[in-house]
C-alpha atoms as a PDB file:
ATOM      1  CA  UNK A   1     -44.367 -31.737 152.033  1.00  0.00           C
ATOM      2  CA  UNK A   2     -43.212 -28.221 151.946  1.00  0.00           C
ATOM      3  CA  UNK A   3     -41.061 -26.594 149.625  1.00  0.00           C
ATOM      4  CA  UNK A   4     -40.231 -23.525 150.663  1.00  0.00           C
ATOM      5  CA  UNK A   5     -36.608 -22.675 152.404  1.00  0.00           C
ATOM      6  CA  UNK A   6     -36.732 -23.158 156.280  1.00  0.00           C
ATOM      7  CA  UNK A   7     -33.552 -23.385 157.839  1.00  0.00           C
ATOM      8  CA  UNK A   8     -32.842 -24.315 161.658  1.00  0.00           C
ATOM      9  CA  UNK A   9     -30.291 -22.442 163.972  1.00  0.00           C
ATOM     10  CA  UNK A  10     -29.754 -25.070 166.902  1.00  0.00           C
ATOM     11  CA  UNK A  11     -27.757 -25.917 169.909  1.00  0.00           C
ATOM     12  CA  UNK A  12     -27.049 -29.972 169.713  1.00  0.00           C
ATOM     13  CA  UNK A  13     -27.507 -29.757 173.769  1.00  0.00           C
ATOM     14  CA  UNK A  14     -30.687 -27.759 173.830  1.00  0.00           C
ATOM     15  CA  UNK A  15     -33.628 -29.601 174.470  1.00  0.00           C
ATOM     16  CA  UNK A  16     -35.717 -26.694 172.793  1.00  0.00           C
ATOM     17  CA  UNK A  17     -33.387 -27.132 169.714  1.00  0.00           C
ATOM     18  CA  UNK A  18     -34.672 -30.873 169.470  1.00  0.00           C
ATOM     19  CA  UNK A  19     -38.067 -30.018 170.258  1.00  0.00           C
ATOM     20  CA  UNK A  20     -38.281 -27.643 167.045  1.00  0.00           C
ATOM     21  CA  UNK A  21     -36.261 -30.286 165.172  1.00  0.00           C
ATOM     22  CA  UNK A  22     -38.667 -32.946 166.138  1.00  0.00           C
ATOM     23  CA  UNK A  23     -41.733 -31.021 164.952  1.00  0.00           C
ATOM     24  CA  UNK A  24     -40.064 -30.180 161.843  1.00  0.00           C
ATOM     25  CA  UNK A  25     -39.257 -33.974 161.052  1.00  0.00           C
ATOM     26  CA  UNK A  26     -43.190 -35.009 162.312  1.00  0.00           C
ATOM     27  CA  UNK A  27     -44.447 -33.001 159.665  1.00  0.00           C
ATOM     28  CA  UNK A  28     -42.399 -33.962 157.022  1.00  0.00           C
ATOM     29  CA  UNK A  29     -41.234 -30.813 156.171  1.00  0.00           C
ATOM     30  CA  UNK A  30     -37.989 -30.223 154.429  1.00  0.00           C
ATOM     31  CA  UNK A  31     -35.184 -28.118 156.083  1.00  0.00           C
ATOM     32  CA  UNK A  32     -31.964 -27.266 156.447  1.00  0.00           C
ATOM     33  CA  UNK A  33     -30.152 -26.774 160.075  1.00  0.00           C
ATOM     34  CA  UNK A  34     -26.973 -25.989 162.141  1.00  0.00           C
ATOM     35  CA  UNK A  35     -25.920 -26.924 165.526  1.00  0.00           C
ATOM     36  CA  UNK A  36     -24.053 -23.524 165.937  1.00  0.00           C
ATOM     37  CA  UNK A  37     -21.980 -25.105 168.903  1.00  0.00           C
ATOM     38  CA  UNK A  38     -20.594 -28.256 166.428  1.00  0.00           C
ATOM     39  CA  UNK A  39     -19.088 -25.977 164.192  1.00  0.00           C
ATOM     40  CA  UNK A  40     -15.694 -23.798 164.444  1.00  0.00           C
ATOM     41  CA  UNK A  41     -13.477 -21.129 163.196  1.00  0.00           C
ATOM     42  CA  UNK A  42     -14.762 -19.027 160.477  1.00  0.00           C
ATOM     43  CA  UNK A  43     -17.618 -21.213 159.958  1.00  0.00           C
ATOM     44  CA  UNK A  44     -18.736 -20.684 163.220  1.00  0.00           C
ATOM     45  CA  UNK A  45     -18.026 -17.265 162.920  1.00  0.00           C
ATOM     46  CA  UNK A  46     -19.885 -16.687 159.454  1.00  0.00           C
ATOM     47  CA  UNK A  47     -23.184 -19.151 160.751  1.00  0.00           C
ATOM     48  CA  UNK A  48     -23.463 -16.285 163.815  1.00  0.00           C
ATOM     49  CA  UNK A  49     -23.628 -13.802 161.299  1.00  0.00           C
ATOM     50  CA  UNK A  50     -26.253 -15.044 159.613  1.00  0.00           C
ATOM     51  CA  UNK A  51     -28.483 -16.086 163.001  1.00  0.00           C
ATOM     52  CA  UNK A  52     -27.188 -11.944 164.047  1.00  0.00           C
ATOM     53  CA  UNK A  53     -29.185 -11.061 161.042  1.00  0.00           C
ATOM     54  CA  UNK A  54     -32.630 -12.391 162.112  1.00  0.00           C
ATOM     55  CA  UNK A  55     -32.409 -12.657 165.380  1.00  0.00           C
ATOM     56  CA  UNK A  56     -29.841  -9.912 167.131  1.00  0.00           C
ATOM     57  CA  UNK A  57     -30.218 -11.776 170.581  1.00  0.00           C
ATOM     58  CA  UNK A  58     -28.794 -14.827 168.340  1.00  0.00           C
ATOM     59  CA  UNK A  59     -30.654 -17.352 170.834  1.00  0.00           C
ATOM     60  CA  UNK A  60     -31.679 -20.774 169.735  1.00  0.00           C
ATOM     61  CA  UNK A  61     -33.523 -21.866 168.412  1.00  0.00           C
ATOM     62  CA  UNK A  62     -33.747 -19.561 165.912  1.00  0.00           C
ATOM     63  CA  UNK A  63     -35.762 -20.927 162.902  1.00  0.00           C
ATOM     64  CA  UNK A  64     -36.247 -18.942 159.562  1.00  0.00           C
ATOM     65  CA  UNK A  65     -39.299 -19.863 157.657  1.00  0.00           C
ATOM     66  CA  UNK A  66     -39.601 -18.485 153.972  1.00  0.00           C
ATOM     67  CA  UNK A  67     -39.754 -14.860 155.562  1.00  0.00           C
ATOM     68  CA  UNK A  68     -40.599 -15.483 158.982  1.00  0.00           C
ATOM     69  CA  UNK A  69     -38.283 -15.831 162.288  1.00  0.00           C
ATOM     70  CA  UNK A  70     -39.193 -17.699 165.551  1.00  0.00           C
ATOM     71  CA  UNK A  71     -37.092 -17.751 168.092  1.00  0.00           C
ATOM     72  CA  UNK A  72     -37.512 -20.748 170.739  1.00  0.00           C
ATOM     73  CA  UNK A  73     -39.873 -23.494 170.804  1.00  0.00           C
ATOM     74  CA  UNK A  74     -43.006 -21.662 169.955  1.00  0.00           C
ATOM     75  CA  UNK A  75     -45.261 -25.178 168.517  1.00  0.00           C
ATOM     76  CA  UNK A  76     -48.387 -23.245 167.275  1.00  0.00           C
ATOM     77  CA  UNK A  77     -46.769 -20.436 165.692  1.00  0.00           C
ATOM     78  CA  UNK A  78     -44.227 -22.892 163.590  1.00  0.00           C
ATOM     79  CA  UNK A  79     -47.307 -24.424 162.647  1.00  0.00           C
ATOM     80  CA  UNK A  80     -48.538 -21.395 161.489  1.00  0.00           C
ATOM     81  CA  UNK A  81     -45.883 -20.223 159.413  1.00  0.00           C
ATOM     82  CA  UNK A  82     -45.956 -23.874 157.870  1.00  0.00           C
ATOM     83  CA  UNK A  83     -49.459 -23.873 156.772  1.00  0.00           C
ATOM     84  CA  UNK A  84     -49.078 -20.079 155.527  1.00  0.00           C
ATOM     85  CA  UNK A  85     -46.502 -21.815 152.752  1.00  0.00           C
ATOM     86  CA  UNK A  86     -48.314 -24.488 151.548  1.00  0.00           C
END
């Protein structure tokens, strides 16, 4: 299990979103994530902020591991970045 933060910027319609989210949950790996389009108001607001600030293209998904952004469904480098943390 890792341990390290990984957080999850998602669409809940995006099939790459649940692809990513899928992977995550395979693996067993502890996360936290958003679907960006669920939220609203200043939430919404402040949640693009923080996506603006790793990715400026704010795309999704956009998924923050320890240090490390990938942006889209990218399988072998998520797996990458996971076995770099444990």
């Amino acid at each position: 299990m890792t341990e390290c933060y990984i957080k999850l910027y998602a669409l809940s319609t995006c099939s790459h979103c649940k692809s990513t989210r899928r992977l995550l949950d395979e693996y067993d790996v502890i996360y936290e994530y958003e679907e960006v389009d669920l939220l609203e108001g200043d939430e919404r607001k402040s949640c693009i902020k923080d996506i603006k600030e790793v990715n400026p293209r704010c795309s999704f998904p956009t998924l923050v591991i320890k240090d490390r952004v990938i942006v889209g469904f990218k399988e072998d480098e998520i797996l990458q970045a996971l076995d770099a943390t444990r």
